[in-house]
C-alpha atoms as a PDB file:
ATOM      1  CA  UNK A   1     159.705 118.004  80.607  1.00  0.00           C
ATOM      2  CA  UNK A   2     156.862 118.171  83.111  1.00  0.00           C
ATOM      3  CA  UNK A   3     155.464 114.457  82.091  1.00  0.00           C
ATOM      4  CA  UNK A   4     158.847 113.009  82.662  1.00  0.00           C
ATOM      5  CA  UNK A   5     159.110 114.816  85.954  1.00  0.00           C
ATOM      6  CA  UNK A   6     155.857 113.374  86.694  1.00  0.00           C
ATOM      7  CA  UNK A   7     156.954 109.918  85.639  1.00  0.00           C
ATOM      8  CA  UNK A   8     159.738 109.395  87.639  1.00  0.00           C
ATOM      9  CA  UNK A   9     158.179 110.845  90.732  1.00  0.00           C
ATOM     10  CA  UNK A  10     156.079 107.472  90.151  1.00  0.00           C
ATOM     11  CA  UNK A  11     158.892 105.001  90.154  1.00  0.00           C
ATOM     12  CA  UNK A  12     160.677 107.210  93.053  1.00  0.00           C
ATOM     13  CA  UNK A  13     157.505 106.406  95.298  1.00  0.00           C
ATOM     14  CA  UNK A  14     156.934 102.956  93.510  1.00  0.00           C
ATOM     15  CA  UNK A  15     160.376 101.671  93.526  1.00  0.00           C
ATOM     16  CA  UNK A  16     159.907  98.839  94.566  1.00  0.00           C
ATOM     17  CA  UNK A  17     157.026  97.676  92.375  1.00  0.00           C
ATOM     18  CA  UNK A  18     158.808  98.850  89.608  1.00  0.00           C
ATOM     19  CA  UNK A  19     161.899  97.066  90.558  1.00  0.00           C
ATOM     20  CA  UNK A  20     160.638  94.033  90.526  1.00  0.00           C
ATOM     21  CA  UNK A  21     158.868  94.077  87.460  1.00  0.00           C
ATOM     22  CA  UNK A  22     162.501  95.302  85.708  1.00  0.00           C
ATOM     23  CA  UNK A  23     164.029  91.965  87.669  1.00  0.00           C
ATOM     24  CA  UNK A  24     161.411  89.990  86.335  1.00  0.00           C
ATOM     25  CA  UNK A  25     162.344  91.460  82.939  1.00  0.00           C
ATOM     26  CA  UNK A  26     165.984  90.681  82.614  1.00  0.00           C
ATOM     27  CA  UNK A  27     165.896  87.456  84.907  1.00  0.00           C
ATOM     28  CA  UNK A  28     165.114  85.084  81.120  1.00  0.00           C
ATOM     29  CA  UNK A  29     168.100  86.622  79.222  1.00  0.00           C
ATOM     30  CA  UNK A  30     170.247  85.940  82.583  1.00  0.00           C
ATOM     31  CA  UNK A  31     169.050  82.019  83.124  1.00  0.00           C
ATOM     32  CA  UNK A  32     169.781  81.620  79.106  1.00  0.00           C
ATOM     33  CA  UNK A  33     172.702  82.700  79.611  1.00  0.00           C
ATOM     34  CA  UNK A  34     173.900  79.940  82.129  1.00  0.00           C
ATOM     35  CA  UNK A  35     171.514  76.890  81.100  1.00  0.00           C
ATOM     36  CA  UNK A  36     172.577  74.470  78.793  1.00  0.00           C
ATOM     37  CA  UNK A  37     171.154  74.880  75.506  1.00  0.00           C
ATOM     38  CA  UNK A  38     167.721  72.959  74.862  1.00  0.00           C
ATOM     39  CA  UNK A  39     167.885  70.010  72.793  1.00  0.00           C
ATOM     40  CA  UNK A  40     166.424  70.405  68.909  1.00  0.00           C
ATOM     41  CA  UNK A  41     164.523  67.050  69.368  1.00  0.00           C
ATOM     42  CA  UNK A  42     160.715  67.083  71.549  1.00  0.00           C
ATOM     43  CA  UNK A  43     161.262  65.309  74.823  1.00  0.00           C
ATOM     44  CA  UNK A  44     159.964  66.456  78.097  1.00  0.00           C
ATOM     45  CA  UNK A  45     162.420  68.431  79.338  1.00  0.00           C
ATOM     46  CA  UNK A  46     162.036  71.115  75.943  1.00  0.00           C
ATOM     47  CA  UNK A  47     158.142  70.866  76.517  1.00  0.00           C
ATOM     48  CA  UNK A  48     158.601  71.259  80.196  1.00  0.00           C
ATOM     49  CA  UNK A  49     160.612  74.619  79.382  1.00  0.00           C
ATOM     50  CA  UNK A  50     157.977  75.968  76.800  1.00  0.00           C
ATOM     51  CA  UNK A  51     155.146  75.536  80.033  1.00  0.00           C
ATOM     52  CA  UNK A  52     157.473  76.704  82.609  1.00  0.00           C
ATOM     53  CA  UNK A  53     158.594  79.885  79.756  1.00  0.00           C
ATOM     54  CA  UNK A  54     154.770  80.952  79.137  1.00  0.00           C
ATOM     55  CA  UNK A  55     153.710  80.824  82.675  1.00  0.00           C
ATOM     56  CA  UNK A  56     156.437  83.153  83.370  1.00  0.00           C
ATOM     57  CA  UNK A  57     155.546  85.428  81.194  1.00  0.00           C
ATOM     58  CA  UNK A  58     152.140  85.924  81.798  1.00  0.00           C
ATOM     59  CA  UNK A  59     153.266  86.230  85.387  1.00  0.00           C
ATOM     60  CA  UNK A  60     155.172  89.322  84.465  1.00  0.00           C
ATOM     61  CA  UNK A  61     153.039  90.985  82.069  1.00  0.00           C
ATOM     62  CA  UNK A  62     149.957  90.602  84.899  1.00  0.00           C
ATOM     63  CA  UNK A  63     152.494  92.312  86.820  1.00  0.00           C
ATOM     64  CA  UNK A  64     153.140  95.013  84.476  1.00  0.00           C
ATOM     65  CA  UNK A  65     149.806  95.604  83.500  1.00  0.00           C
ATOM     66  CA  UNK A  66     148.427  95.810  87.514  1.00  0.00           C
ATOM     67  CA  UNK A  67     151.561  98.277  88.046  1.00  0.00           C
ATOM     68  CA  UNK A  68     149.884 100.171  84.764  1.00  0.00           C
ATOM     69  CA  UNK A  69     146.219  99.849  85.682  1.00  0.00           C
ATOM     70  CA  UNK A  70     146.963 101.464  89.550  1.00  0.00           C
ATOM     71  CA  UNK A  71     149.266 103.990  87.925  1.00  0.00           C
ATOM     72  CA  UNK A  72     145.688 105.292  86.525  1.00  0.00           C
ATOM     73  CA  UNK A  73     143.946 104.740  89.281  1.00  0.00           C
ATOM     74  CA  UNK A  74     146.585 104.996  92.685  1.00  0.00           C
ATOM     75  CA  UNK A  75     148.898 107.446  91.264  1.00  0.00           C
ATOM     76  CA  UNK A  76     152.032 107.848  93.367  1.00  0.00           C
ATOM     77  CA  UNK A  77     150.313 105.021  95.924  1.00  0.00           C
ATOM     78  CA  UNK A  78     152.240 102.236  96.409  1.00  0.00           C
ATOM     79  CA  UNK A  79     150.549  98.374  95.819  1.00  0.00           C
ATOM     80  CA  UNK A  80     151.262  95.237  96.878  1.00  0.00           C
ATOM     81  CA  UNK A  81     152.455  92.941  94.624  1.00  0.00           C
ATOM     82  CA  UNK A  82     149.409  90.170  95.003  1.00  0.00           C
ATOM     83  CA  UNK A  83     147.079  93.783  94.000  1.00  0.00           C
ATOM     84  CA  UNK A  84     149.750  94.080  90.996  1.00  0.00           C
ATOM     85  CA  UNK A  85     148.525  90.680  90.276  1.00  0.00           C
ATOM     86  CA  UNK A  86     145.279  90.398  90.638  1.00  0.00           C
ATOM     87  CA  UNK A  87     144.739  93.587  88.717  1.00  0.00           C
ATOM     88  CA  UNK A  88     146.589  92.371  86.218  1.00  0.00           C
ATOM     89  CA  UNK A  89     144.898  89.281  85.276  1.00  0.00           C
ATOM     90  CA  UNK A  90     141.507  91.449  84.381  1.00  0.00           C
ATOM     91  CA  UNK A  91     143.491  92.842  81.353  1.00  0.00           C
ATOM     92  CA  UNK A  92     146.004  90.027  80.461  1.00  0.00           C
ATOM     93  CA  UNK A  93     143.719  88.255  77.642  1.00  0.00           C
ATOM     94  CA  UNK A  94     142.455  91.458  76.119  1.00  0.00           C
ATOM     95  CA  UNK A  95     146.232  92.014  75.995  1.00  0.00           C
ATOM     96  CA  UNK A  96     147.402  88.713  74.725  1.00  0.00           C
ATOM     97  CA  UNK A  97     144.829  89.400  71.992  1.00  0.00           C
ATOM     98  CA  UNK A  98     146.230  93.181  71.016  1.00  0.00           C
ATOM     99  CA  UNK A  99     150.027  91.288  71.127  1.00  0.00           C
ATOM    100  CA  UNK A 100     148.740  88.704  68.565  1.00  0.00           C
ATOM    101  CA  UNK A 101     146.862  91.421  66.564  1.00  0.00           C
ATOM    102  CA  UNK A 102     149.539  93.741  66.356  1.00  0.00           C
ATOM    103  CA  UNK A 103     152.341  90.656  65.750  1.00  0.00           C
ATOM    104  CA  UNK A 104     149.748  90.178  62.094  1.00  0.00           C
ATOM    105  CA  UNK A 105     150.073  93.585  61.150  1.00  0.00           C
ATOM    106  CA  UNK A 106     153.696  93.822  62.306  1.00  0.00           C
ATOM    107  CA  UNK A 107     155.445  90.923  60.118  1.00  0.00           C
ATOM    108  CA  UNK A 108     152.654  91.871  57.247  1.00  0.00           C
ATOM    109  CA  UNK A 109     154.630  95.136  57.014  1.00  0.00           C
ATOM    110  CA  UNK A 110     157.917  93.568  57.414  1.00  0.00           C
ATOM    111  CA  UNK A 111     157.479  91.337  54.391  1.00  0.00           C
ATOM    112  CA  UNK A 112     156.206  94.598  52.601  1.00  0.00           C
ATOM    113  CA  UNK A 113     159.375  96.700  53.277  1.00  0.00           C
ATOM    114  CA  UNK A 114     161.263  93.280  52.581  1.00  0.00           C
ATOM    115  CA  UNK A 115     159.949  93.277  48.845  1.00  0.00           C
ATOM    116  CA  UNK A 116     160.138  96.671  48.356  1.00  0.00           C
ATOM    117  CA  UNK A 117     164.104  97.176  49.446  1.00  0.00           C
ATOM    118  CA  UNK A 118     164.488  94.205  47.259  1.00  0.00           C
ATOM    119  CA  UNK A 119     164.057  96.482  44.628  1.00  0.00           C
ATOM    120  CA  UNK A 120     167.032  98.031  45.067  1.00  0.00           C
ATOM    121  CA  UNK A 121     169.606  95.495  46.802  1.00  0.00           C
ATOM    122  CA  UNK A 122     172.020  93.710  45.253  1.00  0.00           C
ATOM    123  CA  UNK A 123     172.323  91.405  46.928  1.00  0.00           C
ATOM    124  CA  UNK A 124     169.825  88.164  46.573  1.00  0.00           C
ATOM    125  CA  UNK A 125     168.904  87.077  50.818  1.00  0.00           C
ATOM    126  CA  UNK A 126     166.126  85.604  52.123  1.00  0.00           C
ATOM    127  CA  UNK A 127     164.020  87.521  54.673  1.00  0.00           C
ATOM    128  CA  UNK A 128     165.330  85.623  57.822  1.00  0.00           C
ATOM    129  CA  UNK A 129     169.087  85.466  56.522  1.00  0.00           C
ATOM    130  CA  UNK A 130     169.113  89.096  56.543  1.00  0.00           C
ATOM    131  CA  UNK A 131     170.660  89.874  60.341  1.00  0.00           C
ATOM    132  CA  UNK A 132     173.781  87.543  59.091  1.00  0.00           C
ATOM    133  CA  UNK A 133     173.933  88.425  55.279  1.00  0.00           C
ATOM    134  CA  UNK A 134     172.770  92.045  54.972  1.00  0.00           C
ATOM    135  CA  UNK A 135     172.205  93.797  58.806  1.00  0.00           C
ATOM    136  CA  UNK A 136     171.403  97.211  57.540  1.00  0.00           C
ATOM    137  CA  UNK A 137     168.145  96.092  55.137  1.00  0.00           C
ATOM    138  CA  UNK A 138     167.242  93.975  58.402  1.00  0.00           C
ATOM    139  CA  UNK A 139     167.388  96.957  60.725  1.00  0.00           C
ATOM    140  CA  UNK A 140     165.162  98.978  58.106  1.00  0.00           C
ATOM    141  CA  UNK A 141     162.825  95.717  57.961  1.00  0.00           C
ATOM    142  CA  UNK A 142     162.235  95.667  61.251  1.00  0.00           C
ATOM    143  CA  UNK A 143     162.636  99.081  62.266  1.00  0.00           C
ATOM    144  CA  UNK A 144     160.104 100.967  59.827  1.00  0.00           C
ATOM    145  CA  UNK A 145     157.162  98.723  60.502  1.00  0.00           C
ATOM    146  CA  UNK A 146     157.654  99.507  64.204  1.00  0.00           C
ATOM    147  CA  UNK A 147     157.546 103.616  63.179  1.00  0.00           C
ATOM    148  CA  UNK A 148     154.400 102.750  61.321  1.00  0.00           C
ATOM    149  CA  UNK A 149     152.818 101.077  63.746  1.00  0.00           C
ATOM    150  CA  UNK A 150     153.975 103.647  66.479  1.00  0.00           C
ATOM    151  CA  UNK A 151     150.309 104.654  67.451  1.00  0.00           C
ATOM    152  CA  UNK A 152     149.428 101.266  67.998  1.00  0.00           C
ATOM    153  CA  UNK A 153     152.068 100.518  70.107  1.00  0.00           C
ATOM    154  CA  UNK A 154     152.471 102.830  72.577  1.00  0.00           C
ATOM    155  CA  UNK A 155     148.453 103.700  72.945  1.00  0.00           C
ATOM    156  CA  UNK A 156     146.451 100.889  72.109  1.00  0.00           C
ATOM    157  CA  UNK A 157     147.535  98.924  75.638  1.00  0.00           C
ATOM    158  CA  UNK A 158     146.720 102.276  77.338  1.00  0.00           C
ATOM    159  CA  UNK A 159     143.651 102.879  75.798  1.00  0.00           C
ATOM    160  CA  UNK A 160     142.539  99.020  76.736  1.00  0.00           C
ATOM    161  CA  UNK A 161     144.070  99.628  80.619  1.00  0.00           C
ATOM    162  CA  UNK A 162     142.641 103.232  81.095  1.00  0.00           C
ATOM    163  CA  UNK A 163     139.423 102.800  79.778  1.00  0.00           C
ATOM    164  CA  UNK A 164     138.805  98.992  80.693  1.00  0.00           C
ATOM    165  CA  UNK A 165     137.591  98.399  76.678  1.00  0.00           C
ATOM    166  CA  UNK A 166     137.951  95.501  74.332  1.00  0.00           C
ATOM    167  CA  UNK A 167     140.600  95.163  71.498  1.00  0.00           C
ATOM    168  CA  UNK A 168     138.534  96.882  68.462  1.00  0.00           C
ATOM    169  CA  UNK A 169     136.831  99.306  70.541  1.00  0.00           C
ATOM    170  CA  UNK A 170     140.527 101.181  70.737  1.00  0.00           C
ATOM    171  CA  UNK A 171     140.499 101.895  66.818  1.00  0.00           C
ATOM    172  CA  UNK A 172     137.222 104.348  67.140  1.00  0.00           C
ATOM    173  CA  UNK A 173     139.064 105.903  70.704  1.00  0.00           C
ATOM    174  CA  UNK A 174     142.474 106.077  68.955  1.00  0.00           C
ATOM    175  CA  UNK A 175     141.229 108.838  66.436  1.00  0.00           C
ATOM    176  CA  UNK A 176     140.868 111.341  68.817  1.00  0.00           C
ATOM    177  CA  UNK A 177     144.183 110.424  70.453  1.00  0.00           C
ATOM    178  CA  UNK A 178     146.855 112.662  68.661  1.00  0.00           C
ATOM    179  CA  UNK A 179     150.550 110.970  69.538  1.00  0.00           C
ATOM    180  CA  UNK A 180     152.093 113.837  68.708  1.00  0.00           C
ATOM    181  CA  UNK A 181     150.721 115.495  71.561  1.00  0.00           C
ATOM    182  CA  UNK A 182     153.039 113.035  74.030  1.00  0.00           C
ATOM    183  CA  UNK A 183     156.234 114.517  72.689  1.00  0.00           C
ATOM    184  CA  UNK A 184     158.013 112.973  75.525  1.00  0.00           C
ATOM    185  CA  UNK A 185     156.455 109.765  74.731  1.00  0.00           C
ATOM    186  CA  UNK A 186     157.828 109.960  71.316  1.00  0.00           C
ATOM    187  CA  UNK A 187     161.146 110.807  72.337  1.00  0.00           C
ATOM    188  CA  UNK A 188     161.490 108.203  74.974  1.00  0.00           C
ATOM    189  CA  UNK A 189     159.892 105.793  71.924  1.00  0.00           C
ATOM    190  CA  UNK A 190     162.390 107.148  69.483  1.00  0.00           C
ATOM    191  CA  UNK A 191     165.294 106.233  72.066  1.00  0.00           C
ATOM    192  CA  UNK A 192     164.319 102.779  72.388  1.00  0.00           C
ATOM    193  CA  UNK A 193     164.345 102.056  68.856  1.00  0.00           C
ATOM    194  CA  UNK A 194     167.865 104.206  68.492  1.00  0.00           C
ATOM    195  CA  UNK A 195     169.394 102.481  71.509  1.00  0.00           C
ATOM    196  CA  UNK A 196     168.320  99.099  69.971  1.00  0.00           C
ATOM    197  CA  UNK A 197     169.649 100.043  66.812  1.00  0.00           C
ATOM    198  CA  UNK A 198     173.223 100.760  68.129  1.00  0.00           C
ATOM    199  CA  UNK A 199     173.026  97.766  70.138  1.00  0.00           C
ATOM    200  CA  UNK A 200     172.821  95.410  67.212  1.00  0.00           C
ATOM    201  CA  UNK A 201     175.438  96.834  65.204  1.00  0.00           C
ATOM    202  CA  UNK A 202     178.100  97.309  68.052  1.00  0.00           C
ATOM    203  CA  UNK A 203     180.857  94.389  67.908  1.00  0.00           C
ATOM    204  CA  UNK A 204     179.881  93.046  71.071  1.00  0.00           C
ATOM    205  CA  UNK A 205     181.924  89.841  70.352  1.00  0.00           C
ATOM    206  CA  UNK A 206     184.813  91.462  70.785  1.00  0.00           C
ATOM    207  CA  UNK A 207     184.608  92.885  74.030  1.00  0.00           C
ATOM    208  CA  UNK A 208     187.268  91.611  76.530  1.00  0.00           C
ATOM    209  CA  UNK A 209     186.685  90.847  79.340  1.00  0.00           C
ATOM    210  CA  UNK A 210     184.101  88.368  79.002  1.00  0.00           C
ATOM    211  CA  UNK A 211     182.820  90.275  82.128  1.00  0.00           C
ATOM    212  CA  UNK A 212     182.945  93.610  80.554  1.00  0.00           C
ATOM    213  CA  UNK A 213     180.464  92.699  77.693  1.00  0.00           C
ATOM    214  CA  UNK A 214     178.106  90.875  80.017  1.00  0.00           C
ATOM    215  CA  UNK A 215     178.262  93.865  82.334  1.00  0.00           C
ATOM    216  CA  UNK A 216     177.374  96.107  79.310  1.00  0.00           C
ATOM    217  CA  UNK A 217     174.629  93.629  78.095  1.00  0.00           C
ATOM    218  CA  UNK A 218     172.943  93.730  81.535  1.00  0.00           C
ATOM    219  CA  UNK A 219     173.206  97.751  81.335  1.00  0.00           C
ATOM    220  CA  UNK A 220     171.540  97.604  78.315  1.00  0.00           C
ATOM    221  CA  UNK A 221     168.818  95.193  78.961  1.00  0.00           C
ATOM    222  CA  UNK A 222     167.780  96.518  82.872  1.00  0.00           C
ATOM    223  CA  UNK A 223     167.889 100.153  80.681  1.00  0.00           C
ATOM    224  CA  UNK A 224     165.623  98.997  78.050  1.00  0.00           C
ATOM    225  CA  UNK A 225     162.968  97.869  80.205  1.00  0.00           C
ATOM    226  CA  UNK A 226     163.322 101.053  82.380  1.00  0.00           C
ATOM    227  CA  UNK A 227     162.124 102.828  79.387  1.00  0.00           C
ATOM    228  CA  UNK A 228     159.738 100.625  78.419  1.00  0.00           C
ATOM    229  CA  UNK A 229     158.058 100.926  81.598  1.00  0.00           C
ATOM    230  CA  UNK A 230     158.089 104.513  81.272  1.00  0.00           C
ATOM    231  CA  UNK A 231     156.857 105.024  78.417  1.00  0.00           C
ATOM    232  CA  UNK A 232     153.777 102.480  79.470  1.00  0.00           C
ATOM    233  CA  UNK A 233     153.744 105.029  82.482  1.00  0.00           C
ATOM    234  CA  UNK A 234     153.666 107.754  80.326  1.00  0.00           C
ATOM    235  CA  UNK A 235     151.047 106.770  77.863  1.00  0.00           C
ATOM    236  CA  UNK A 236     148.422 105.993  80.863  1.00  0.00           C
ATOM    237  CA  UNK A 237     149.389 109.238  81.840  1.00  0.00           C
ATOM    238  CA  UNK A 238     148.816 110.805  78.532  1.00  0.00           C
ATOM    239  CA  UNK A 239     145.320 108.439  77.757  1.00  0.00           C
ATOM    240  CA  UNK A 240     143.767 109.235  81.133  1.00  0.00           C
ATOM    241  CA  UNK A 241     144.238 113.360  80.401  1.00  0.00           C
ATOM    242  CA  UNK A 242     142.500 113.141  77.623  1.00  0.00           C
ATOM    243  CA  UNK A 243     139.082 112.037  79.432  1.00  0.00           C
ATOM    244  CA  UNK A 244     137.652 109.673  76.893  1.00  0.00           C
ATOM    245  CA  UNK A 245     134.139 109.465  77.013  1.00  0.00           C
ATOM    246  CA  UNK A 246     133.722 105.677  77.490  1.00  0.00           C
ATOM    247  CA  UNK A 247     129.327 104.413  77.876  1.00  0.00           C
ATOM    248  CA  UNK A 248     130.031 102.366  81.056  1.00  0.00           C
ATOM    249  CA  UNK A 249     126.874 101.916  83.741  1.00  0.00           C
ATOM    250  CA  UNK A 250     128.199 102.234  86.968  1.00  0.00           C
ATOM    251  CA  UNK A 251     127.157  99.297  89.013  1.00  0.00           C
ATOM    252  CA  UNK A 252     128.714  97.016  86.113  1.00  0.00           C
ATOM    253  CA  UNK A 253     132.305  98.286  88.018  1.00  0.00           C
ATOM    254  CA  UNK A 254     133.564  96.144  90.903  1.00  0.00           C
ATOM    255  CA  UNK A 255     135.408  98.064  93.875  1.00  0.00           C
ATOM    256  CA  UNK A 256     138.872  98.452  91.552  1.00  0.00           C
ATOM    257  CA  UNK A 257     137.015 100.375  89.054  1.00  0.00           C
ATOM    258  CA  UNK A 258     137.030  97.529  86.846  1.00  0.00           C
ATOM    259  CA  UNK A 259     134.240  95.827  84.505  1.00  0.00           C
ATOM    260  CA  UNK A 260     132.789  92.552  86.326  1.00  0.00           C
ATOM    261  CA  UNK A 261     133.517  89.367  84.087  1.00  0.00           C
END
């Protein structure tokens, strides 16, 4: 468990960084929770809350991905947040790009495992009626695509941080990438989707207190994105060891060891 030893020596020296970025992370479900619902009809306050929603969260995940980028480069160092940021924003399209890429792919594959364990149900749903109607065929609809995709995932974003390379470029790096070879990567992965898993299907509704299931819910959420952040840790970690031979002239790097745009 040297990698995970590793890791957490990170966020020990990091905390703070890393604390923030976890804030950031459960701060949406937490204002949901207390605002009013947004009206079905287009006015200016819904529009107002779509801008305000996507700002945000390109704010965090320039956050995330400067925290990511330094990892490689800083180690155990500690940043400030406005490096965090401007770091950040070098990768965030390239990023955005992968997210809408592997979104395709991902609901391509869930419509493919959809038809296929319509096979053999017997009962006749329609693909977003399943979490009501039949919640086990929805976990395996949305669950298998993500164990298909699993290389893409987890080492595509740290391919594009570590090595500073476009979107496609990652398919011809990610053969010589064997996942396998980041066992604790793939266990923290396969605890994600386990934890998620049991999440859905516990009768959360019926907790009482009202406090106790919101207590739980905030467990689970801050947890979730404590191991997501790890594992994004962890696959820098594993991408940068493997010393990727990447045709880059020197003086097109600015001082941060990134590509000038």
């Amino acid at each position: 468990m040297t990698e995970l030893k590793n890791t957490l020596l990170i966020f020990k020296t990091r905390w703070k960084e890393a604390a923030l970025i976890i804030l950031l992370s459960i701060v949406p479900s937490l204002v949901n929770k207390f605002l009013p619902a947004a009206p079905k009809t287009i006015n200016f306050e819904t529009l107002l809350r779509v801008i305000l929603s996507l700002l945000y969260i390109l704010l965090l995940l320039a956050f995330i991905l400067g925290f990511l980028r330094t990892v490689h480069t800083a180690n155990t160092k500690p940043q400030t947040f406005a490096t965090l940021l401007e770091t950040g924003k070098h990768f965030l399209w390239r990023l955005i790009k992968f997210g809408l890429l592997y979104l395709v792919i991902y609901i391509f594959l869930a419509l493919a495992v959809f038809l296929l364990t319509e096979q053999f149900a017997s009962t006749d749903v329609r693909f977003f009626e399943m979490s009501k109607v039949a919640p086990w065929r929805n976990q395996i609809c949305l669950t298998l695509p993500r164990l298909i995709l699993a290389k893409l995932e987890l080492l595509f974003p740290a391919l594009i941080i570590v090595l500073d390379c476009r979107v496609f470029k990652c398919f011809a790096f990610s053969k010589k990438c064997r996942l396998f070879n980041a066992k604790e990567l793939v266990l923290l992965f396969g605890l994600l989707i386990a934890t998620g898993i049991l999440y859905d299907i516990l009768p959360l509704d019926k907790l009482t207190p009202i406090i106790l299931k919101d207590t739980f819910v905030a467990i689970y959420f801050a947890g979730s994105r404590f191991i997501r952040l790890m594992m994004g840790v962890m696959a820098v970690r594993f991408v940068a060891s493997l010393n990727l031979p990447y045709d880059i002239v020197e003086s097109s790097l600015n001082s941060e060891g990134l590509l000038k745009t």
